[in-house]
C-alpha atoms as a PDB file:
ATOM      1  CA  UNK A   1      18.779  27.383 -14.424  1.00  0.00           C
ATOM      2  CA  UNK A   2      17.116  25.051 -11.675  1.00  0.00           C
ATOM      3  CA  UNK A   3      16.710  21.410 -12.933  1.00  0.00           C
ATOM      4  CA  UNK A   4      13.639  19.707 -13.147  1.00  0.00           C
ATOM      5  CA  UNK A   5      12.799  16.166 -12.201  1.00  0.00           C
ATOM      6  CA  UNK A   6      10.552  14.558 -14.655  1.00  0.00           C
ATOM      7  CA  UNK A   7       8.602  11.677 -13.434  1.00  0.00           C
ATOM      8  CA  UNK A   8       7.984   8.536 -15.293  1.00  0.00           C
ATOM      9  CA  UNK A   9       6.888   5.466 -14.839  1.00  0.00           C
ATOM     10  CA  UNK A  10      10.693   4.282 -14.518  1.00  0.00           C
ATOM     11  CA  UNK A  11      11.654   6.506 -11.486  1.00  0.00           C
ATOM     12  CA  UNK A  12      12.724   4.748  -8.557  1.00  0.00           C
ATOM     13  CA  UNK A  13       9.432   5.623  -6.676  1.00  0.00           C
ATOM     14  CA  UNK A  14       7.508   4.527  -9.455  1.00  0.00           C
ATOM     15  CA  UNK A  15       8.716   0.877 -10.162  1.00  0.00           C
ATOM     16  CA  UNK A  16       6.330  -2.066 -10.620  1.00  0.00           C
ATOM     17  CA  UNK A  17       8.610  -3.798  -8.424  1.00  0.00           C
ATOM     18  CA  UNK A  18       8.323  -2.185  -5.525  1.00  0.00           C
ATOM     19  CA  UNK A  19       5.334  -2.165  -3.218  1.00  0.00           C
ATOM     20  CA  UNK A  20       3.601   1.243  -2.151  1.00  0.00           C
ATOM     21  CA  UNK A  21       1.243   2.150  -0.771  1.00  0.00           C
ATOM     22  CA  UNK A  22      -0.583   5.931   0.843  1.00  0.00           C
ATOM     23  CA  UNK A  23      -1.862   5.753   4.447  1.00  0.00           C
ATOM     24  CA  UNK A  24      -3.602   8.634   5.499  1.00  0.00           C
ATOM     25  CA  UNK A  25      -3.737   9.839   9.066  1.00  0.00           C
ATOM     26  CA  UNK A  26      -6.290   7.540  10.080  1.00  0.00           C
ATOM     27  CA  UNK A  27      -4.829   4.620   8.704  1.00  0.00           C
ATOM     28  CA  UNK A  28      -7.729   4.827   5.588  1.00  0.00           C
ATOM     29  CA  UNK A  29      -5.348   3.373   2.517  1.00  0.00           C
ATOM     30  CA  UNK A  30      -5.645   5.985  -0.203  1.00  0.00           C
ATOM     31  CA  UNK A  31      -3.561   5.158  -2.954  1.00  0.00           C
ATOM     32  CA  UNK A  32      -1.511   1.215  -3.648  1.00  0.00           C
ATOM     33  CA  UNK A  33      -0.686  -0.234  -6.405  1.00  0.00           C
ATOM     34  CA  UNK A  34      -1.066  -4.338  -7.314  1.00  0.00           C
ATOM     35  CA  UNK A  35       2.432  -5.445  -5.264  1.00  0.00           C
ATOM     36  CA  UNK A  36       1.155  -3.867  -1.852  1.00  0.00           C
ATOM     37  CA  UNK A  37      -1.983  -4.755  -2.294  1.00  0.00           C
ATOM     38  CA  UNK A  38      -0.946  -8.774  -3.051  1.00  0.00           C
ATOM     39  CA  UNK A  39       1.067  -8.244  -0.101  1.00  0.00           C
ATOM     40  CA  UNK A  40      -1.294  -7.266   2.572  1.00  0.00           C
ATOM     41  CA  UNK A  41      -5.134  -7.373   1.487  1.00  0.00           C
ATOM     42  CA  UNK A  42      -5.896  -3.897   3.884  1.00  0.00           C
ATOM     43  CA  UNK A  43      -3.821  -1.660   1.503  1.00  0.00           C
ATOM     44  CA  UNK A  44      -6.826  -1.453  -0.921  1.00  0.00           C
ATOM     45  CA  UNK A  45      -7.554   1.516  -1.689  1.00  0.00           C
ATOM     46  CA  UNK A  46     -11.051   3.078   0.228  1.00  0.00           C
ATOM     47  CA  UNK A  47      -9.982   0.184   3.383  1.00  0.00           C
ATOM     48  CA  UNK A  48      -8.954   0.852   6.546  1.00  0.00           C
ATOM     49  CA  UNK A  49      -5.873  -0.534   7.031  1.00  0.00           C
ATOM     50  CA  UNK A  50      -6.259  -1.442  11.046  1.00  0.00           C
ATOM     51  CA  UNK A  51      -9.708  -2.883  11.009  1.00  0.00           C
ATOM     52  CA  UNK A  52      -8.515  -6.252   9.876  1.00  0.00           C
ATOM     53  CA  UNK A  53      -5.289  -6.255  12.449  1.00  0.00           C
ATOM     54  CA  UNK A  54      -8.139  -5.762  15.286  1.00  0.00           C
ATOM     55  CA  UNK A  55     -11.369  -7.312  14.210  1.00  0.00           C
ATOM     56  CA  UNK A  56     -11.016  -9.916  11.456  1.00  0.00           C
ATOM     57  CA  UNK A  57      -9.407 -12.868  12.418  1.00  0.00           C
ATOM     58  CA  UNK A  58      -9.321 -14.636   8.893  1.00  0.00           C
ATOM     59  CA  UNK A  59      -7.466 -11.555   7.599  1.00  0.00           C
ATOM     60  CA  UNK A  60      -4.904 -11.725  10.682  1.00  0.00           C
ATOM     61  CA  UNK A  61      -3.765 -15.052   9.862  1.00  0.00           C
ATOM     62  CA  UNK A  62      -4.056 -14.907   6.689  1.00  0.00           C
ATOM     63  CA  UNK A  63      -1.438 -11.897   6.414  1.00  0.00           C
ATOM     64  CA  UNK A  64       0.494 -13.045   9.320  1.00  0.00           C
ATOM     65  CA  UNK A  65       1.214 -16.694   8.272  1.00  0.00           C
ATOM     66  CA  UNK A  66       2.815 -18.158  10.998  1.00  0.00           C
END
């Protein structure tokens, strides 16, 4: 008998502390939860996650504190 992984909302990829986040091939954010998105603004889901890098300054800087 084959064993069968059950997920849950304590599996490794599932932890609340761990950011994630799902990029689609043309860098459109599908899926993150609150971590990634507190992290770096573009990984909202429905956002493209390049437009900011490129055209907003504000949002550069204010990812890329330096």
């Amino acid at each position: 008998m084959a064993s069968q992984r059950r997920i849950s909302s304590t599996s490794p990829g599932h932890s609340p502390g761990r950011a994630s986040a799902a990029v689609a091939r043309c860098a459109c954010c599908i899926a993150a939860n609150a971590l990634a998105t507190e992290l770096n603004p573009s990984f909202a889901p429905g956002l493209n996650t390049l437009r900011p890098m490129f055209l907003e300054e504000a949002a550069k800087r204010a990812t890329f504190v330096n």
